[in-house]
Protein backbone atom coordinates (compact mmCIF):
# COMPACT_ATOMS: atom_id res chain seq x y z
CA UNK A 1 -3.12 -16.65 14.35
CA UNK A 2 -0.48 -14.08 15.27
CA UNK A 3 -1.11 -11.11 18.14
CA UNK A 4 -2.02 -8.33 16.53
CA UNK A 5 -1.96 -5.83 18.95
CA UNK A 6 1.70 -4.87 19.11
CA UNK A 7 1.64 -3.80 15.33
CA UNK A 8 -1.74 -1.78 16.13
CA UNK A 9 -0.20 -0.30 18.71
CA UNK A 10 2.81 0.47 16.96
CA UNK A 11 0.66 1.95 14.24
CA UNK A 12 -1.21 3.88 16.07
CA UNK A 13 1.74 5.52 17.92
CA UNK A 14 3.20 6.41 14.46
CA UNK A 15 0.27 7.60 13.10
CA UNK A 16 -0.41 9.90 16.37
CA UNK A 17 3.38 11.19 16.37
CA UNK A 18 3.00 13.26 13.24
CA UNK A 19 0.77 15.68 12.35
CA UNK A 20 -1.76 14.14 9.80
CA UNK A 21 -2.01 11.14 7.41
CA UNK A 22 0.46 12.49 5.05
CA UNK A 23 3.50 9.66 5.04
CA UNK A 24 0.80 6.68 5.48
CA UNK A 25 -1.57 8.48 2.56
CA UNK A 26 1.61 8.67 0.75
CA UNK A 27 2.52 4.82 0.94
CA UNK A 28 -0.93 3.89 0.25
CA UNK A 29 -1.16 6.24 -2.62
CA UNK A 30 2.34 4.82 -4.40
CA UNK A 31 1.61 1.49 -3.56
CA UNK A 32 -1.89 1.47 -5.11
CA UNK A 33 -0.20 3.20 -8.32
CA UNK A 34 2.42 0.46 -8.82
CA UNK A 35 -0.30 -2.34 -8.17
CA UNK A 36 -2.21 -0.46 -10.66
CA UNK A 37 0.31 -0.63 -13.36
CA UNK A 38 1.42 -4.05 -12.58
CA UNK A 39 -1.68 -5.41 -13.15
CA UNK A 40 -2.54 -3.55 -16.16
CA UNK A 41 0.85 -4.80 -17.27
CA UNK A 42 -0.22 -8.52 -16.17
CA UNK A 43 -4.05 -8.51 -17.98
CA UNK A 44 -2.87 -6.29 -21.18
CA UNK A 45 0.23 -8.75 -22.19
CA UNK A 46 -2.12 -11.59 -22.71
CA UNK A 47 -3.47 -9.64 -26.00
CA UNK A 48 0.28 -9.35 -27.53
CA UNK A 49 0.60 -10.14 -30.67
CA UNK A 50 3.10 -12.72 -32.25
């Protein structure tokens, strides 16, 4: 298993250097959107119609 700590750390500094969650919120926020529609798009073509 990989060493985890210089990502954490790296993380951390990032999230420390600005002032508040916005760019990670952001991120997670888009990302879960596009997941969302993806698999919506993935579970809802399996009741197309031929």
């Amino acid at each position: 298993m990989p060493d985890m700590t210089g990502l954490t750390e790296t993380l951390a500094a990032t999230s420390h250097s600005n002032d508040g969650p916005g760019a990670l919120l952001r991120t997670v926020i888009v990302v879960g959107v596009v997941g969302a529609v993806l698999l919506a798009w993935f579970l809802l073509r399996g009741y197309k119609q031929d």
